[in-house]
PDB file of N, CA and C in Angstrom:
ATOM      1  N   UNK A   1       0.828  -1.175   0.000  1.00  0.00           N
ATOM      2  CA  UNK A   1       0.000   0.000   0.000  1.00  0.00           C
ATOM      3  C   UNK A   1       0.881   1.249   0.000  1.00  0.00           C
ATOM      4  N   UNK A   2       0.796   2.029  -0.746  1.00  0.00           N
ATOM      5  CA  UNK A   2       1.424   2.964  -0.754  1.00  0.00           C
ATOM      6  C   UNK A   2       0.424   4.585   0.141  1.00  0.00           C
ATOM      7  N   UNK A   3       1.557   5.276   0.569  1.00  0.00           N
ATOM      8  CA  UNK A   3       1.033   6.233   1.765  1.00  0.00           C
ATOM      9  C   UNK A   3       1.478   7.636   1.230  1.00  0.00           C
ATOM     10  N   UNK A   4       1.132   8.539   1.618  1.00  0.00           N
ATOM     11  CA  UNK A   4       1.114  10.040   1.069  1.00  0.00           C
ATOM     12  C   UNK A   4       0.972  10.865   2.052  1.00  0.00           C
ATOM     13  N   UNK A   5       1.601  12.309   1.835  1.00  0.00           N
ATOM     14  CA  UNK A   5       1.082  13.399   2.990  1.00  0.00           C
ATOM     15  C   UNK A   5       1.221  14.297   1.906  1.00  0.00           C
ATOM     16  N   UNK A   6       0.488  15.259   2.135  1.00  0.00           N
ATOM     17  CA  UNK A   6       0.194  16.735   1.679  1.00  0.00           C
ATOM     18  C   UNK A   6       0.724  17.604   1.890  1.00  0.00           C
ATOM     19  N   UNK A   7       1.099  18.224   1.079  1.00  0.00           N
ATOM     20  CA  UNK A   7       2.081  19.491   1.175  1.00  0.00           C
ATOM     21  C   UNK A   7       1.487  20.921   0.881  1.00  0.00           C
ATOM     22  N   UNK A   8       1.694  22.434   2.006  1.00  0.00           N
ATOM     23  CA  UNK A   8       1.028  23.651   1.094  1.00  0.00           C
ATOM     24  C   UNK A   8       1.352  24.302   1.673  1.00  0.00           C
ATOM     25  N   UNK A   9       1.409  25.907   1.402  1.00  0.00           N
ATOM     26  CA  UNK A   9       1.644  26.950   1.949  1.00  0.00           C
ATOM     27  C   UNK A   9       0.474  27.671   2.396  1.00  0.00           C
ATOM     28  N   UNK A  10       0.571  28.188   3.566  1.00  0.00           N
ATOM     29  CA  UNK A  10      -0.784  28.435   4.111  1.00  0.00           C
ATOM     30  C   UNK A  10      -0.216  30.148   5.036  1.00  0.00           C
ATOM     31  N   UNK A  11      -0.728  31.349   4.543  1.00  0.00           N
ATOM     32  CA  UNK A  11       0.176  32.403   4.970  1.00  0.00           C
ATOM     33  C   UNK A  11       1.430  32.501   5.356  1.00  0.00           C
ATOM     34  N   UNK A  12       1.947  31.946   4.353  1.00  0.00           N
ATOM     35  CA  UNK A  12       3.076  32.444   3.766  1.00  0.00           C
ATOM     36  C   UNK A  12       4.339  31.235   4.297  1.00  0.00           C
ATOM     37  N   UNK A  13       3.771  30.232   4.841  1.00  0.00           N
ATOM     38  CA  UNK A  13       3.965  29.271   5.554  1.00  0.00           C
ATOM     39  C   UNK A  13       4.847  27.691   5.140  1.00  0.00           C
ATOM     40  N   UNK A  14       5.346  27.327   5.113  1.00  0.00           N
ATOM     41  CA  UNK A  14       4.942  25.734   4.268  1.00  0.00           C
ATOM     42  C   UNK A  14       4.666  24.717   5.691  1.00  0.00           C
ATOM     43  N   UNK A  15       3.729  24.043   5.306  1.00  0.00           N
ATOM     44  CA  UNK A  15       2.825  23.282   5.942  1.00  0.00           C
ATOM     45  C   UNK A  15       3.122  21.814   5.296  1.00  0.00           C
ATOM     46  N   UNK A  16       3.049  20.704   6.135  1.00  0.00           N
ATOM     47  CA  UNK A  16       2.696  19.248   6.037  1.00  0.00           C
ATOM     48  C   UNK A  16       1.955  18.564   6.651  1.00  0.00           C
ATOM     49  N   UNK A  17       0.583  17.512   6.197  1.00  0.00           N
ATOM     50  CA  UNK A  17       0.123  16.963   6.786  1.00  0.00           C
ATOM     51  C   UNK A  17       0.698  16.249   7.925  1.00  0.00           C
ATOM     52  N   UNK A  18       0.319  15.950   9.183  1.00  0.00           N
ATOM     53  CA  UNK A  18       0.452  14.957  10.225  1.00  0.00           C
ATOM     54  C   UNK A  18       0.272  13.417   9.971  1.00  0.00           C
ATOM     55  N   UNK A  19      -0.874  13.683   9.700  1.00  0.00           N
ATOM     56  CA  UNK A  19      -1.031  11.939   9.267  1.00  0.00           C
ATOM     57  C   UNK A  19      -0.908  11.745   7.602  1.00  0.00           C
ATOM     58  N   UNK A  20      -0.496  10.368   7.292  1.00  0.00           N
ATOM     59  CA  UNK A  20      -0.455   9.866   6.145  1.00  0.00           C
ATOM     60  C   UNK A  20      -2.025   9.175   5.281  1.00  0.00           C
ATOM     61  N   UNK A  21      -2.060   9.283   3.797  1.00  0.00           N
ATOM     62  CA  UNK A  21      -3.432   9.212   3.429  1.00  0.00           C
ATOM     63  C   UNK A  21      -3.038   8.410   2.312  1.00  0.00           C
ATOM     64  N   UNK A  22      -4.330   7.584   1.731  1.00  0.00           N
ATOM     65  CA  UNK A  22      -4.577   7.101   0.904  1.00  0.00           C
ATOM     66  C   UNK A  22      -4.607   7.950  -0.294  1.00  0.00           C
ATOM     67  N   UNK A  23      -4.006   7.746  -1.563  1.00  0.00           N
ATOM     68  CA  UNK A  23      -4.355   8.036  -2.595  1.00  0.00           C
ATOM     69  C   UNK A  23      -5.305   9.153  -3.147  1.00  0.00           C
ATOM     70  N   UNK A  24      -7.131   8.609  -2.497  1.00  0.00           N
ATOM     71  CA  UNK A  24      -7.581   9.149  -3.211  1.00  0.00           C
ATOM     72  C   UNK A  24      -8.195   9.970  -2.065  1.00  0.00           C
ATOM     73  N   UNK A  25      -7.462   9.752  -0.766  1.00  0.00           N
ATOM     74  CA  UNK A  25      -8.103  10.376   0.473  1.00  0.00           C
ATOM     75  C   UNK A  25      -6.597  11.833   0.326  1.00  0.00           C
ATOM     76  N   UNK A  26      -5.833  11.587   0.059  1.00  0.00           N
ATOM     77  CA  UNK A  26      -5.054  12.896   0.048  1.00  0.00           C
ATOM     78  C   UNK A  26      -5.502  13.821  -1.208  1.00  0.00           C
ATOM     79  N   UNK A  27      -5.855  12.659  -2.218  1.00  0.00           N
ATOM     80  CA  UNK A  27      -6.623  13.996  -3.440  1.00  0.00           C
ATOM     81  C   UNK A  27      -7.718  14.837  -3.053  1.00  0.00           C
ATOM     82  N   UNK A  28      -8.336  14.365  -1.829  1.00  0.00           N
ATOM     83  CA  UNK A  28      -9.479  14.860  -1.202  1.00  0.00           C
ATOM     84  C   UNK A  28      -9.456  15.981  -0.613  1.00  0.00           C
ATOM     85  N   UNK A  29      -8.163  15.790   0.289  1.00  0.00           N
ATOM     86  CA  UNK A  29      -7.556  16.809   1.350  1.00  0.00           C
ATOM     87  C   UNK A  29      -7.018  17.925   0.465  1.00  0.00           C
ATOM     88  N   UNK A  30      -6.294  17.777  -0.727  1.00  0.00           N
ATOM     89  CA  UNK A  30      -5.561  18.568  -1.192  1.00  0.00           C
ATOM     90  C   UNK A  30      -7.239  19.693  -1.923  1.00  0.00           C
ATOM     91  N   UNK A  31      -7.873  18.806  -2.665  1.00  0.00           N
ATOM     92  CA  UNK A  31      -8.960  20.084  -3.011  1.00  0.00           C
ATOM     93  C   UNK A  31      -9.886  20.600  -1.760  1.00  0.00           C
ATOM     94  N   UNK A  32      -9.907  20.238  -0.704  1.00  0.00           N
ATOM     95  CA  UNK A  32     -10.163  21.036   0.975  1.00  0.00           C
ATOM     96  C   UNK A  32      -8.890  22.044   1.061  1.00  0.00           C
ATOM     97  N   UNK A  33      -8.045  21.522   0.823  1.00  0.00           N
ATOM     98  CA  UNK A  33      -7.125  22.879   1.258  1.00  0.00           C
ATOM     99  C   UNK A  33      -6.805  23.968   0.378  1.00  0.00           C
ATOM    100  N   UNK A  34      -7.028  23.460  -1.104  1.00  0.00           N
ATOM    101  CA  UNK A  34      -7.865  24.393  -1.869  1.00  0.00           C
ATOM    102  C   UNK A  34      -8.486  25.488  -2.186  1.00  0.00           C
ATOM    103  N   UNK A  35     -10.055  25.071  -1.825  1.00  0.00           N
ATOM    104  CA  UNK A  35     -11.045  25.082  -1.452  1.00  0.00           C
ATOM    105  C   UNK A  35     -10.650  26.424  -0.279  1.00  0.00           C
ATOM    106  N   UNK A  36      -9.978  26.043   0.451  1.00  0.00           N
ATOM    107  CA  UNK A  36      -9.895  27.077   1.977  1.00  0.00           C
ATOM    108  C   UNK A  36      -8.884  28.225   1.406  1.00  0.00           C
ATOM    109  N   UNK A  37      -8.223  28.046   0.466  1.00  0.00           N
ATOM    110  CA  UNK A  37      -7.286  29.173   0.497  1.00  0.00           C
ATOM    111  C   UNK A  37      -5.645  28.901  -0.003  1.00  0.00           C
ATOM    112  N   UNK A  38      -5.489  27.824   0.206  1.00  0.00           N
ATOM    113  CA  UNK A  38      -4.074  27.148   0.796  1.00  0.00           C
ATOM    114  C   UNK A  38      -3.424  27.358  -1.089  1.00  0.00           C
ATOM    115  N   UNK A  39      -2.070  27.567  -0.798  1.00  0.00           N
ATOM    116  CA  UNK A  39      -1.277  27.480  -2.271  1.00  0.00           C
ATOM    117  C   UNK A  39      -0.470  26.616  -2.232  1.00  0.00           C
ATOM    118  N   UNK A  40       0.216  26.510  -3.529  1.00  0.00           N
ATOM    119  CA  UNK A  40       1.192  25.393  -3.544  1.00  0.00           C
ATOM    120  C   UNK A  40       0.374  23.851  -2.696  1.00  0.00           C
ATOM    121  N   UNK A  41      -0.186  23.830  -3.261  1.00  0.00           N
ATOM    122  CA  UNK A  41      -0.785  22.203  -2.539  1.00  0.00           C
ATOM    123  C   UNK A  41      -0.336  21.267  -3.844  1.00  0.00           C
ATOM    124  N   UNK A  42      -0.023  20.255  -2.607  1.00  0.00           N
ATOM    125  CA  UNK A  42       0.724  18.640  -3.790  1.00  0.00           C
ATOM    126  C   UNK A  42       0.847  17.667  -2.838  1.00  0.00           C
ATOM    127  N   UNK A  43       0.956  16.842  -3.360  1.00  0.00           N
ATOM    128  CA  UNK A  43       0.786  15.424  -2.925  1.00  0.00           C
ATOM    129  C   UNK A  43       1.733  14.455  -2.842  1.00  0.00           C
ATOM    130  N   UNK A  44       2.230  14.269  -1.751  1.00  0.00           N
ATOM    131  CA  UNK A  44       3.959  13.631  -2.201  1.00  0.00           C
ATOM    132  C   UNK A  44       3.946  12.335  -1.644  1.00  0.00           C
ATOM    133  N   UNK A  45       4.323  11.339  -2.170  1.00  0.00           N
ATOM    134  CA  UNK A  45       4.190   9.885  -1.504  1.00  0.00           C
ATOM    135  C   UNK A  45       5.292   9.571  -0.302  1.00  0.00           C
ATOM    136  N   UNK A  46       5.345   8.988   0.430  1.00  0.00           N
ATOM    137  CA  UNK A  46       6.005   8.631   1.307  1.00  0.00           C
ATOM    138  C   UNK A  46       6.929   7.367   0.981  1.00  0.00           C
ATOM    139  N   UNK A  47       8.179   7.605   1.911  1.00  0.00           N
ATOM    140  CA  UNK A  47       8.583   6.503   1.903  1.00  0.00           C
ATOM    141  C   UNK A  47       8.875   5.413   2.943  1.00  0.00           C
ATOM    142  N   UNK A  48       8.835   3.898   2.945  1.00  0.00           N
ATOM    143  CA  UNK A  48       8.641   3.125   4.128  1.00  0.00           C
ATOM    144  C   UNK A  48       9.340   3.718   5.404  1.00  0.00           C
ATOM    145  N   UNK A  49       8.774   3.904   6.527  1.00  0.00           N
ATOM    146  CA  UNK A  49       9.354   4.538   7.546  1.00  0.00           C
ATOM    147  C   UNK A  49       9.279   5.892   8.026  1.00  0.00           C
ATOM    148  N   UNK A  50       8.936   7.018   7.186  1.00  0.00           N
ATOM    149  CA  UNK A  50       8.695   8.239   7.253  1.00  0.00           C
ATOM    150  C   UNK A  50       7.538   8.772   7.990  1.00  0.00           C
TER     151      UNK A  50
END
């Protein structure tokens, strides 16, 4: 299974998700953060252990 966290800038910020997401559950998060304001949003996969 492969795992993901979210990446964005949020006033002026860079920001990373806490927890790790599924696929189509981080594509989710990323158009919520979107949606709210957030720039630079992307989706970066993880690697075992991280």
């Amino acid at each position: 299974m492969k795992n993901f966290k979210v990446k964005w800038t949020e006033d002026g910020k860079e920001r990373t998700s806490v927890v790790s997401y599924n696929e189509s559950s981080a594509e989710k998060r990323k158009q919520q953060l979107e949606a709210a304001g957030a720039t630079n949003v992307r989706i970066v996969q993880m690697k075992p252990g991280e």
